[in-house]
N, C-alpha and C. Protein backbone atom coordinates (compact mmCIF):
# COMPACT_ATOMS: atom_id res chain seq x y z
N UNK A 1 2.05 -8.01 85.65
CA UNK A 1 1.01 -8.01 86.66
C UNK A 1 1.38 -9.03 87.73
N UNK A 2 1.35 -8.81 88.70
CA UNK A 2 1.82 -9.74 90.30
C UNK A 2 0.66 -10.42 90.43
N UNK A 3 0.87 -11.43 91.42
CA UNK A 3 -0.02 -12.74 91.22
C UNK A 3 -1.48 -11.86 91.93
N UNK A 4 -1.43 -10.85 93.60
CA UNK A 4 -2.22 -10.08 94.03
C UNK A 4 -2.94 -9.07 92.95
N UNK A 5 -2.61 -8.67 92.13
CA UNK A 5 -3.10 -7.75 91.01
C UNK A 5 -3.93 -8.94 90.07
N UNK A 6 -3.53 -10.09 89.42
CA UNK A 6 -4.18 -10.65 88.58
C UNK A 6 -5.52 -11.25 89.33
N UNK A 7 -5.31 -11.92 90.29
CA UNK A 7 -6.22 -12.30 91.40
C UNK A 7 -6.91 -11.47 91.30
N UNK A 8 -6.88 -10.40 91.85
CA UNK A 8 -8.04 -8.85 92.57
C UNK A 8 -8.64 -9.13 91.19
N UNK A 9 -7.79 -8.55 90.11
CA UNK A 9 -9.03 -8.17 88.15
C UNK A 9 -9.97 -9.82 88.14
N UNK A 10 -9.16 -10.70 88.47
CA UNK A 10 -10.29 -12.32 88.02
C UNK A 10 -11.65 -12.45 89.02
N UNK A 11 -11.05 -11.44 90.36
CA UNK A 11 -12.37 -12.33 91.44
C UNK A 11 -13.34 -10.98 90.95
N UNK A 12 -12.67 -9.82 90.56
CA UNK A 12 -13.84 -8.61 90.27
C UNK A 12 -14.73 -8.98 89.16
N UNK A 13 -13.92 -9.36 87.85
CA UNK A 13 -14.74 -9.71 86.81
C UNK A 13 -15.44 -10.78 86.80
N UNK A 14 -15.83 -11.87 87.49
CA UNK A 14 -16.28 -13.36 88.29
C UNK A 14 -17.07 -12.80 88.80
N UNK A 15 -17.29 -11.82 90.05
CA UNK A 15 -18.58 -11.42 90.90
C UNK A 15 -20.09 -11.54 90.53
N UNK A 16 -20.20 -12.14 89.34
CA UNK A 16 -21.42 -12.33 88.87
C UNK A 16 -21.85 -13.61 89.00
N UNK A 17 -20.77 -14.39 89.08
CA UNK A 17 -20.92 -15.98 89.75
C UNK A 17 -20.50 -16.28 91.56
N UNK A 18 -21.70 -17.56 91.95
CA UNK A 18 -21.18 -17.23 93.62
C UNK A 18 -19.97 -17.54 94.08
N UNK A 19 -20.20 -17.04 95.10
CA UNK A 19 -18.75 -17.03 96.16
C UNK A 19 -17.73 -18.14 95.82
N UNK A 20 -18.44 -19.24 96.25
CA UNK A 20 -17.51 -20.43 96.54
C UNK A 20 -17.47 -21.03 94.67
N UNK A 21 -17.71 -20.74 93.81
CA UNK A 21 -17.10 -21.10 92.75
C UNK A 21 -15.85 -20.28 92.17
N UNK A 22 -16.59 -18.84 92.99
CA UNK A 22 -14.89 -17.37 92.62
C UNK A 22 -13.82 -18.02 93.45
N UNK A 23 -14.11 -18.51 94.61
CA UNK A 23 -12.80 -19.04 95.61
C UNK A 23 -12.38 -20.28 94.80
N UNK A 24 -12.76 -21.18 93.68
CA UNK A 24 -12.83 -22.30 92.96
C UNK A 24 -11.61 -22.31 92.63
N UNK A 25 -11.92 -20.87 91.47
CA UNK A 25 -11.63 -20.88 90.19
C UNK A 25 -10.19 -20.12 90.59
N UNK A 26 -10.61 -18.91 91.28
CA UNK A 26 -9.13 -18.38 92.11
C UNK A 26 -8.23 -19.13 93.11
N UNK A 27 -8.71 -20.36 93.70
CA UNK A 27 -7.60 -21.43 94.19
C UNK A 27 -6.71 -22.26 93.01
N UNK A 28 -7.70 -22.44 91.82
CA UNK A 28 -7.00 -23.20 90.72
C UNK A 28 -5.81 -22.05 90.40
N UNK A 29 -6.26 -20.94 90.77
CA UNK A 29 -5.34 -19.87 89.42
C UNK A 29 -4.19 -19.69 90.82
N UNK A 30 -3.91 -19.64 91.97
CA UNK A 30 -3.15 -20.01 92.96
C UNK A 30 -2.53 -20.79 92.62
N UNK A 31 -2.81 -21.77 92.61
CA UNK A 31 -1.64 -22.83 92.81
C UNK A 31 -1.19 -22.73 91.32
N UNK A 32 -1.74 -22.40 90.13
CA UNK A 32 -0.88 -22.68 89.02
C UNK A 32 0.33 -21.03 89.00
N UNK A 33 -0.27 -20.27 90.06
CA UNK A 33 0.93 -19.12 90.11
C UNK A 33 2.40 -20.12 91.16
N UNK A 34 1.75 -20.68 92.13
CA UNK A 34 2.69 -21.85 92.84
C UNK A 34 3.71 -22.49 92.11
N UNK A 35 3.25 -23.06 90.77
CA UNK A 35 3.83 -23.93 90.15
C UNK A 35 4.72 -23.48 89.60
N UNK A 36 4.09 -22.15 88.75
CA UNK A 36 5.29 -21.60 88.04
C UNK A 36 6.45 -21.27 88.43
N UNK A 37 6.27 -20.26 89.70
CA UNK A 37 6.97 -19.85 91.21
C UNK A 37 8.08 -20.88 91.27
N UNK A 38 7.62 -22.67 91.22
CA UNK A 38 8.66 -23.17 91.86
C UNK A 38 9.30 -23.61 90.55
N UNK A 39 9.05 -23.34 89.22
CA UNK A 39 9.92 -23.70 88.08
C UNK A 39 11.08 -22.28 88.01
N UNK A 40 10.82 -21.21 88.85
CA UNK A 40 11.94 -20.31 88.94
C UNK A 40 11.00 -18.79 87.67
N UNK A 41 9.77 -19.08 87.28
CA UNK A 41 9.13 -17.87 86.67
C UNK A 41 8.69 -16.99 87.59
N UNK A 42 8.99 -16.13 87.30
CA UNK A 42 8.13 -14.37 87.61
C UNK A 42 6.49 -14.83 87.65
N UNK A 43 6.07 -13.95 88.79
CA UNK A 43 4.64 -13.59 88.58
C UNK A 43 4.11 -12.80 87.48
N UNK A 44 4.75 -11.77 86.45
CA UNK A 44 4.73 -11.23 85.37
C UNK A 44 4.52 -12.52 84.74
N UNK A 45 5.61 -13.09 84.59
CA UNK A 45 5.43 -14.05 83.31
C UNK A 45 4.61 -15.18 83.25
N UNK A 46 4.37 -15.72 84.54
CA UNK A 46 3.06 -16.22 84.80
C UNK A 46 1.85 -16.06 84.34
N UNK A 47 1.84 -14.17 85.00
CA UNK A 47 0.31 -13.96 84.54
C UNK A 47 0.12 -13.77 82.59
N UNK A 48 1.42 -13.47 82.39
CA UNK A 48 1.33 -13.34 80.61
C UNK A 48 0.75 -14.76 80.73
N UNK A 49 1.47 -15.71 80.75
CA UNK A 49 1.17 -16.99 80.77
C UNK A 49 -0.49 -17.16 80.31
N UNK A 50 -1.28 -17.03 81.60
CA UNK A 50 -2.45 -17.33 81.77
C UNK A 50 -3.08 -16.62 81.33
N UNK A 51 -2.79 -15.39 80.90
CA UNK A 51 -3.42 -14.55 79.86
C UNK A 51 -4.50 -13.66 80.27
N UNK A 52 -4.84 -12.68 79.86
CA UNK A 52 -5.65 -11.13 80.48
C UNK A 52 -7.24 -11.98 81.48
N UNK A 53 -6.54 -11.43 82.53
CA UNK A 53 -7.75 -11.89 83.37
C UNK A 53 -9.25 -11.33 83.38
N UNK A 54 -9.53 -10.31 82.28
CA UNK A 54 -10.60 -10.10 82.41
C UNK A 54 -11.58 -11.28 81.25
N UNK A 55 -10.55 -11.32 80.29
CA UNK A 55 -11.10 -12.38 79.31
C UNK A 55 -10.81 -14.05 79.54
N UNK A 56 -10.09 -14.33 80.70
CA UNK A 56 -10.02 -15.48 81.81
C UNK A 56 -11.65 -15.79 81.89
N UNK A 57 -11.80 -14.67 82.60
CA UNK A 57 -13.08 -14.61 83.30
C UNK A 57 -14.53 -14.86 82.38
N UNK A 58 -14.45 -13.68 81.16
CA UNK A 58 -15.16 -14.14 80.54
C UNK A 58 -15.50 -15.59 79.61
N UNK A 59 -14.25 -16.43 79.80
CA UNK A 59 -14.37 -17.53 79.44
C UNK A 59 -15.72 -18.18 80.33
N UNK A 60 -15.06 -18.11 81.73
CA UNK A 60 -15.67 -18.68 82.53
C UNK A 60 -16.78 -18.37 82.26
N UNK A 61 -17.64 -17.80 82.33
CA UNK A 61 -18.82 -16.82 82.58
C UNK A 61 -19.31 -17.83 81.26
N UNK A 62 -18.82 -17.48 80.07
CA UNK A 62 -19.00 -18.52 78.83
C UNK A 62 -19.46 -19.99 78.92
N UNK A 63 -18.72 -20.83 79.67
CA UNK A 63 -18.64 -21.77 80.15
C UNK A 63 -19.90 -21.89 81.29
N UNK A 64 -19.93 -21.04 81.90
CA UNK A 64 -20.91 -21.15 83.48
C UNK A 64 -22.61 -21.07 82.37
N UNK A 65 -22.43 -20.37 81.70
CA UNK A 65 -23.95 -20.08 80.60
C UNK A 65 -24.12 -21.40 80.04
N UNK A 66 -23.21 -22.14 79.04
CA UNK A 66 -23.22 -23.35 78.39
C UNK A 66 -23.25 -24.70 79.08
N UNK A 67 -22.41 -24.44 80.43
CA UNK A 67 -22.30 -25.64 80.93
C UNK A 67 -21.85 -25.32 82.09
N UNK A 68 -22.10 -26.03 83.33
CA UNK A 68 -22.19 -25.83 84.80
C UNK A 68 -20.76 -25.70 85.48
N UNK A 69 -19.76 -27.09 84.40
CA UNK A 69 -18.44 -27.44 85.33
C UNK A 69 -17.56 -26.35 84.64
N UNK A 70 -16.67 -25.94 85.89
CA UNK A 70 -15.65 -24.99 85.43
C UNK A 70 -14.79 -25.71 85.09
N UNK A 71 -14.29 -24.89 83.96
CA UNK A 71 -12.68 -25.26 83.33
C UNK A 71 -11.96 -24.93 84.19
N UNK A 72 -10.46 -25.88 84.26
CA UNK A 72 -9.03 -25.18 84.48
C UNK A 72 -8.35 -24.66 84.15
N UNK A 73 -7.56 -24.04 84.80
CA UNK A 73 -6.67 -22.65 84.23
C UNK A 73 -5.99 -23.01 82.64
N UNK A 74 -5.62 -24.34 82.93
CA UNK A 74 -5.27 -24.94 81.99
C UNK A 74 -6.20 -24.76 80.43
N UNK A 75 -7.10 -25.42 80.87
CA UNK A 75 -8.33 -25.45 79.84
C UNK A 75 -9.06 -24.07 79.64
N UNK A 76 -9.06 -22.79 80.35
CA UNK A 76 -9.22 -21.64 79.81
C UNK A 76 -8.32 -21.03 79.00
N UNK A 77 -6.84 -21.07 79.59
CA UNK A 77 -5.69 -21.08 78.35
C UNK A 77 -5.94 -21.51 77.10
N UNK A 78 -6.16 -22.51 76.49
CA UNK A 78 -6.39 -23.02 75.83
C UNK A 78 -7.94 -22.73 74.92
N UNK A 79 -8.68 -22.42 75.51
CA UNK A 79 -9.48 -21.38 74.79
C UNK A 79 -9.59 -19.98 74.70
N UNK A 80 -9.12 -19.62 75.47
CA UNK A 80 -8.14 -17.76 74.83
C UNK A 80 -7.21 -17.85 74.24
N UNK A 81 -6.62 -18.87 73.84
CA UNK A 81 -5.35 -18.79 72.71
C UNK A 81 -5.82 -18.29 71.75
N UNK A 82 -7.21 -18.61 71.19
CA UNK A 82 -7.55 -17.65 70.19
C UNK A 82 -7.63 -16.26 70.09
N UNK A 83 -7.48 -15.39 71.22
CA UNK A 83 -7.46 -14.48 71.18
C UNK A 83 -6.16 -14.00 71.60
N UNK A 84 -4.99 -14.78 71.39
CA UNK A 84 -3.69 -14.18 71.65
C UNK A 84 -2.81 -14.67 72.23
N UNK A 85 -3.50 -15.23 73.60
CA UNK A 85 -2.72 -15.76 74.79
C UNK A 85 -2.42 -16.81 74.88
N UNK A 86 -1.08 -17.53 74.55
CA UNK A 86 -0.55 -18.76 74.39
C UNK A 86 0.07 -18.95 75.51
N UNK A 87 0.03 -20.16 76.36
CA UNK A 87 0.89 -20.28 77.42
C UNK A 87 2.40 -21.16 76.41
N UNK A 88 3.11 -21.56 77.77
CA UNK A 88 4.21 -22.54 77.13
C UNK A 88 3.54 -23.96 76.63
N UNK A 89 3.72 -24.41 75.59
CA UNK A 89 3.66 -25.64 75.81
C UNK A 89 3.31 -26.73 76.85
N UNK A 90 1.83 -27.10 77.34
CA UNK A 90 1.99 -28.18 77.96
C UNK A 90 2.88 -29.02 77.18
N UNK A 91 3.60 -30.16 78.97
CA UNK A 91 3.73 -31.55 78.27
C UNK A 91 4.84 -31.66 77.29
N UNK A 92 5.26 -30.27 77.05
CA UNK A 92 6.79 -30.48 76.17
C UNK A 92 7.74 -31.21 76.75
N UNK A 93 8.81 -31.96 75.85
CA UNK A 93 9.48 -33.00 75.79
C UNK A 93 10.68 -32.38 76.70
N UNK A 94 11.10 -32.06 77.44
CA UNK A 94 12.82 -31.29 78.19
C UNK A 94 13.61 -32.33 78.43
N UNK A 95 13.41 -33.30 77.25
CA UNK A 95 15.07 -34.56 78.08
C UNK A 95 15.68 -33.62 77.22
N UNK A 96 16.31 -33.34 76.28
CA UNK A 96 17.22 -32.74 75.50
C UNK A 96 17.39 -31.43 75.85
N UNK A 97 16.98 -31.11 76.17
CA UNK A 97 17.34 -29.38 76.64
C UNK A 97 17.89 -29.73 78.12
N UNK A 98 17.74 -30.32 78.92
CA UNK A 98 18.01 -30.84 80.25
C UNK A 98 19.15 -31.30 80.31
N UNK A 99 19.28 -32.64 79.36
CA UNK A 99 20.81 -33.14 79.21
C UNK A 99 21.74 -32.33 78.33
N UNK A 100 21.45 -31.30 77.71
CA UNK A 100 22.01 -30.51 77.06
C UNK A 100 22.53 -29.52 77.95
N UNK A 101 21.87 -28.67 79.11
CA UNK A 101 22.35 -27.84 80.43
C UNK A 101 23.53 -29.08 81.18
N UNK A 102 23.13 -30.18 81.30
CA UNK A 102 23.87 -31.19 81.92
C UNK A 102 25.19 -31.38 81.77
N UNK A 103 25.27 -31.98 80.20
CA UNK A 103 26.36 -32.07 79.85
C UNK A 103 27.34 -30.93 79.69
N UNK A 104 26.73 -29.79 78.96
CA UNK A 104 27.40 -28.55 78.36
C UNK A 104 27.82 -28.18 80.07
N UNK A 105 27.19 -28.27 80.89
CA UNK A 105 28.18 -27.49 82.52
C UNK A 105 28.78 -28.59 83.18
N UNK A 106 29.32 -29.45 82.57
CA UNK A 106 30.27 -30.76 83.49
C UNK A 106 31.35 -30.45 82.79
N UNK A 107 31.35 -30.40 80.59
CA UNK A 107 32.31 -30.80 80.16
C UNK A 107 32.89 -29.11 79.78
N UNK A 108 32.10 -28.56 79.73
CA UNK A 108 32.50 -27.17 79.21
C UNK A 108 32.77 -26.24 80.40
N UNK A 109 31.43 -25.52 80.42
CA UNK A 109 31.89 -24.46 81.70
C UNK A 109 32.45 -25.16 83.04
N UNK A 110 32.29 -26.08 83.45
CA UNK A 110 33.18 -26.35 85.28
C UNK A 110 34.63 -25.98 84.44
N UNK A 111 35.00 -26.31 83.41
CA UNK A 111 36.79 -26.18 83.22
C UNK A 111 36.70 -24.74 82.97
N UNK A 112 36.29 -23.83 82.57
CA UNK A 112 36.14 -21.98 82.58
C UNK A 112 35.93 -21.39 83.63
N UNK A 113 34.82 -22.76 84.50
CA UNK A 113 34.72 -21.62 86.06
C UNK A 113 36.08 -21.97 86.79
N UNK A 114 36.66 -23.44 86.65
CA UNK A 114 37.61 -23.73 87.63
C UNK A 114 38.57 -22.65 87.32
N UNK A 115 39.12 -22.48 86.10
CA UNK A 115 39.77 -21.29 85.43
C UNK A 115 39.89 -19.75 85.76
N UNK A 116 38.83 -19.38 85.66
CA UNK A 116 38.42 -18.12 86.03
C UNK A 116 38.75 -17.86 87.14
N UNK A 117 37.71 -19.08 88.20
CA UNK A 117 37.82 -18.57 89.53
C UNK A 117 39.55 -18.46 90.20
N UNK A 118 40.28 -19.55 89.47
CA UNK A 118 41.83 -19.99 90.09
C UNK A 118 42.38 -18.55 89.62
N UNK A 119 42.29 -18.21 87.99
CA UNK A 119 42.94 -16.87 87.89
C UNK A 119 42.42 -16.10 89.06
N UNK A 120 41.33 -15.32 89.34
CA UNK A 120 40.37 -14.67 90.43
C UNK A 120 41.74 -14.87 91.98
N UNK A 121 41.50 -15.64 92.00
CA UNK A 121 42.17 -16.51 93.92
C UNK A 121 43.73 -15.98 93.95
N UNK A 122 44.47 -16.46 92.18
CA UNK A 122 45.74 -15.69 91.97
C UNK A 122 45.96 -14.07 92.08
N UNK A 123 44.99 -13.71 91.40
CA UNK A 123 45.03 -12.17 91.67
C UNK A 123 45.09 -11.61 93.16
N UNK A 124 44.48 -12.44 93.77
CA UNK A 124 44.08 -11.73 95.27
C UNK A 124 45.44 -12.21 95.92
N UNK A 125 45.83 -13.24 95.62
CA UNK A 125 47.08 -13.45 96.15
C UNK A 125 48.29 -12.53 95.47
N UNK A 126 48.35 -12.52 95.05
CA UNK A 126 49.39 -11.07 94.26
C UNK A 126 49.04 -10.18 95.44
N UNK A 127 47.85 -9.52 94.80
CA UNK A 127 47.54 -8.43 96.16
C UNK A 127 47.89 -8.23 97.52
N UNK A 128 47.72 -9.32 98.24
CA UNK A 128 47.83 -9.82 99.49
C UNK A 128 49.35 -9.55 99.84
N UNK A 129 49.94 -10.36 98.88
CA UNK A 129 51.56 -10.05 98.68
C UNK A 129 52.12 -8.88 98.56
N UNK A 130 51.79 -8.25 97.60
CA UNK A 130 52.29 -6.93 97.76
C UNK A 130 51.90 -6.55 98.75
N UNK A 131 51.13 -6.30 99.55
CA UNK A 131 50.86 -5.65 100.73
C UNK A 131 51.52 -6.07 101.55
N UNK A 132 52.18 -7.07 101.38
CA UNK A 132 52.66 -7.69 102.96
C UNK A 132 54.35 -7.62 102.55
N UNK A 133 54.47 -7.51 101.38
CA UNK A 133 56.14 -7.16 100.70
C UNK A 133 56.18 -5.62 101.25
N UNK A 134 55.39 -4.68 101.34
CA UNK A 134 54.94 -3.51 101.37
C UNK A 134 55.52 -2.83 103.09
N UNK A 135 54.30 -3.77 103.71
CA UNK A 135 54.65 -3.41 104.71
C UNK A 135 56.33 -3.76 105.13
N UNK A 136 56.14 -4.89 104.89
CA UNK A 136 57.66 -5.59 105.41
C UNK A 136 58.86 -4.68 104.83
N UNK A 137 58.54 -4.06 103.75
CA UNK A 137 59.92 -3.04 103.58
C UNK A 137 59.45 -1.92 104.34
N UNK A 138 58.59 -1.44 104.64
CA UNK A 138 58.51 -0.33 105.93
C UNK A 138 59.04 -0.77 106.90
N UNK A 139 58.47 -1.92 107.68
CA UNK A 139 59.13 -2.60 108.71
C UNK A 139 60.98 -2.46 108.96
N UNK A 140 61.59 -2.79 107.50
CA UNK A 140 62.76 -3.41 107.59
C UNK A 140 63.66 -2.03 107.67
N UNK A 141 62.86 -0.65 107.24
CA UNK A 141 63.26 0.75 107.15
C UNK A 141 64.38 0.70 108.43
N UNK A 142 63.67 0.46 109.80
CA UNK A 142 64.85 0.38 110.79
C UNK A 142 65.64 -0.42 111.12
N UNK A 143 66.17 -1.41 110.09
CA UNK A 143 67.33 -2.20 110.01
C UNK A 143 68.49 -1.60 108.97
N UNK A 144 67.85 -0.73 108.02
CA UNK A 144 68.79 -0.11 106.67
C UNK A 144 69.45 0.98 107.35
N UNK A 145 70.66 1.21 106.92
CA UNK A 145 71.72 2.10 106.70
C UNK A 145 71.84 3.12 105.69
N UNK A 146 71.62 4.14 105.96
CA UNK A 146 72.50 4.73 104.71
C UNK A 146 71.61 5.59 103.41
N UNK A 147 71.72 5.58 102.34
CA UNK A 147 71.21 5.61 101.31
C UNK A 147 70.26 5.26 100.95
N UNK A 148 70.01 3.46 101.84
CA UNK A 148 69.16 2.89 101.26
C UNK A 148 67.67 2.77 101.81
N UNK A 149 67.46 3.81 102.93
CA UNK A 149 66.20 4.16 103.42
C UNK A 149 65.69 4.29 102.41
N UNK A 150 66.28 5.74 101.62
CA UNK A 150 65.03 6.21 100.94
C UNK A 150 64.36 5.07 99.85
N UNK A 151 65.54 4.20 99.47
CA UNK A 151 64.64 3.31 98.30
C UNK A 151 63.91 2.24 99.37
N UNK A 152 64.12 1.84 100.64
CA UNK A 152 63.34 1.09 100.91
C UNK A 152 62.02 1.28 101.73
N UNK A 153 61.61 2.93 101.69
CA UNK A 153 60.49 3.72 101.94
C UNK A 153 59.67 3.58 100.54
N UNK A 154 60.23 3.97 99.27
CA UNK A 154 59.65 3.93 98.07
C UNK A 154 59.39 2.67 97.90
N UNK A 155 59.63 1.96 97.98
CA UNK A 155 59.83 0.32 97.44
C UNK A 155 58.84 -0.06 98.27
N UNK A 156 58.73 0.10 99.62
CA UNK A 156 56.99 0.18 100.55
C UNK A 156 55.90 0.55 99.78
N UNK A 157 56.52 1.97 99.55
CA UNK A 157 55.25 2.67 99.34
C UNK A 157 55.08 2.25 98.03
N UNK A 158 55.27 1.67 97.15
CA UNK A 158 55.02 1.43 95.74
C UNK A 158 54.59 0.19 95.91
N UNK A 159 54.68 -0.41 96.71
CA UNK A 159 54.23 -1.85 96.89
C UNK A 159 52.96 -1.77 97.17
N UNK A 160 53.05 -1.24 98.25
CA UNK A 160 51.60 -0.68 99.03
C UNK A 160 50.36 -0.25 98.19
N UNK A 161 50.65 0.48 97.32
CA UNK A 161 50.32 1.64 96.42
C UNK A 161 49.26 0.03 95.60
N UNK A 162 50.38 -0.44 94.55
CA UNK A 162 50.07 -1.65 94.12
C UNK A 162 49.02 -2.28 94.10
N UNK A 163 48.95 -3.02 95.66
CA UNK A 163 48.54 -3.52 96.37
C UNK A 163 47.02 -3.38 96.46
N UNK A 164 46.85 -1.85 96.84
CA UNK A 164 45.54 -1.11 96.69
C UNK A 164 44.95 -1.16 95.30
N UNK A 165 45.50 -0.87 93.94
CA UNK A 165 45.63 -0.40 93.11
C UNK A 165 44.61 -2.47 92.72
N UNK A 166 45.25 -3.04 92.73
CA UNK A 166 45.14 -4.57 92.23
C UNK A 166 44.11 -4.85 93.23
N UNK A 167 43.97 -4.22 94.72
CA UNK A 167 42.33 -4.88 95.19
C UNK A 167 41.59 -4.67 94.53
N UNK A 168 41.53 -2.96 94.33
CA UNK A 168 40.60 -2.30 93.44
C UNK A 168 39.91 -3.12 92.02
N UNK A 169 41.05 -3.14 91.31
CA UNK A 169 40.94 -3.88 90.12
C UNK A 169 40.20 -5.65 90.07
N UNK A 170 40.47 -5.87 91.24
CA UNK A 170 40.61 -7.58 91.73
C UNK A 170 38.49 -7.52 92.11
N UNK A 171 38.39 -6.22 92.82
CA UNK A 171 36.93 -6.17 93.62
C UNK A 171 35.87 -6.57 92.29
N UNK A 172 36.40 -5.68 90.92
CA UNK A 172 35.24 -5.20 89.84
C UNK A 172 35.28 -6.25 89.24
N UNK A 173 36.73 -7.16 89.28
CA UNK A 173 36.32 -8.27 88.21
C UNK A 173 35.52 -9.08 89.11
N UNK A 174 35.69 -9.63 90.51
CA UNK A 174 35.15 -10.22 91.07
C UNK A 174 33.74 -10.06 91.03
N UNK A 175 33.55 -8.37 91.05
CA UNK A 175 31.68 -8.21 91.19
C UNK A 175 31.12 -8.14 89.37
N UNK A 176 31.94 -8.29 88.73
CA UNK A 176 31.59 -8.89 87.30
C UNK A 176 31.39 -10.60 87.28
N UNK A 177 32.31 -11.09 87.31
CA UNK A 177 32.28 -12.54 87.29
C UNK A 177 31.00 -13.04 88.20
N UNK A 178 30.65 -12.82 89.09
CA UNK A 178 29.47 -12.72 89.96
C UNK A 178 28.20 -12.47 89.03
N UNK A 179 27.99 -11.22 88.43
CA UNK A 179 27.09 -10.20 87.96
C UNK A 179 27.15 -11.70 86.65
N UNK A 180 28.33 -11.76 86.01
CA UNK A 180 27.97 -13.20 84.99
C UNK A 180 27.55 -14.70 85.69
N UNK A 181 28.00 -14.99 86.52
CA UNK A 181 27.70 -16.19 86.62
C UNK A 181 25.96 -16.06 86.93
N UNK A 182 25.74 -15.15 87.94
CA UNK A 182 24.17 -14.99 87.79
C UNK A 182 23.07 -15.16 86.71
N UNK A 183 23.60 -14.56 85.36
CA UNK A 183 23.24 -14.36 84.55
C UNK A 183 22.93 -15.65 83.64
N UNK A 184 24.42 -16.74 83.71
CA UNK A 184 24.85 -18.06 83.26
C UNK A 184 23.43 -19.05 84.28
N UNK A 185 23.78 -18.60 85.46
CA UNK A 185 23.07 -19.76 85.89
C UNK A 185 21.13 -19.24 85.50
N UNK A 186 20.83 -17.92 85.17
CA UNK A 186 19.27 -17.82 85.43
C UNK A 186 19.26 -18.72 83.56
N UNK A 187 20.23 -18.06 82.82
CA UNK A 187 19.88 -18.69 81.41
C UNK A 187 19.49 -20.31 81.67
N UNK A 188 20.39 -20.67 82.45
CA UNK A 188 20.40 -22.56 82.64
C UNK A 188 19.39 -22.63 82.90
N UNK A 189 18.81 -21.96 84.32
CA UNK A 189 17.42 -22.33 84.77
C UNK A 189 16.29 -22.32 83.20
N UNK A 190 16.71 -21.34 82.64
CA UNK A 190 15.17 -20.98 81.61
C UNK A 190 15.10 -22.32 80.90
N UNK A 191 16.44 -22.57 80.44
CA UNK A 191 16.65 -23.59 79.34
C UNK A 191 16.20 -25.33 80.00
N UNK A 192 16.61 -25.26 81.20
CA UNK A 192 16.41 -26.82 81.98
C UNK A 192 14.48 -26.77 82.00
N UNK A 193 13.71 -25.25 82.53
CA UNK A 193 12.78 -25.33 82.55
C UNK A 193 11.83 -25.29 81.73
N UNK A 194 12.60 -24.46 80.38
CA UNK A 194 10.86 -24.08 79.50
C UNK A 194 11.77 -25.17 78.46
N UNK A 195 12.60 -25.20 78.07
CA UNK A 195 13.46 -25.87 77.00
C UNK A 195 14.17 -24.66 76.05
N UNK A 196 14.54 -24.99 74.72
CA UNK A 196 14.79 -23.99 73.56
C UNK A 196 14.00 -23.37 73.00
């Protein structure tokens, strides 16, 4: 559910309380979609987070009958957990999961990416080369004598050929290694942010 969808179900099921306490309770539930937003979570996982907004609401409503002051998003969480909806952990401890992303990408992965990427840079240089070995024996076609046109037409064109052959190959690992590191860095984010 997107932060506009959870909003719309909380201020509909609220309409029984006034205006400026629905704008209250839906500014609190704003900014804690904000927060999440800037720890790198989905509005999906957010709203799992905060849990089915119609029973949000009926907290409130609960609360507004028993007692005047509204809870925070926080403190409604925390009383719908009984019915399912657990957020993360307030207040969990992330030095160890933090220095654990820290250390593990200084001492481990930078020497795999430097790796990778240098193999990556070599490949393209191969490529580059053959193409330019490629042309240059086309080029040199009208300096040869003899016999040796025809091998130094083939010897182009096989270069050439190559050449193409190893961009090709050079493009997919590149848009793989990409497609992984994406993947490497969203895991880091989860792990630096929610922990293990």
């Amino acid at each position: 559910m997107t932060r506009q969808e959870y909003l719309a179900e909380l201020r509909l099921s609220l309409r029984t309380l006034p205006a400026s306490d629905v704008t209250d309770i839906c500014g609190d539930f704003e900014e804690h979609f904000a927060i999440g937003l800037s720890q790198g979570k989905t509005e999906h996982e957010i709203s799992a987070e905060l849990g089915d907004p119609v029973s949000v609401a009926q907290t409130y409503l609960m609360s507004e009958e028993d007692v005047t002051v509204h809870a925070s998003p926080a403190a409604v969480n925390t009383q719908t957990a009984s019915t399912g909806t657990q957020t993360a952990a307030a207040g969990k401890d992330l030095t160890g999961a933090r220095l654990f992303v820290i250390l593990f990408n200084i001492f481990i992965t930078l020497s795999i990416a430097f790796t990778i990427f240098g193999v990556l840079i070599s490949f393209w240089i191969c490529s580059v080369s053959l193409l330019a070995g490629g042309i240059a024996a086309l080029a040199a076609l009208f300096t040869v004598s003899g016999g040796w046109q025809a091998v130094t037409v083939l010897a182009g064109i096989a270069m050439i050929s190559f050449s193409i052959v190893s961009g090709i190959v050079n493009y997919f690992l590149c848009k793989w290694t990409f497609i992984g590191c994406k993947s490497y860095i969203k895991w880091n984010k989860k792990i630096y942010n929610e922990g293990f």
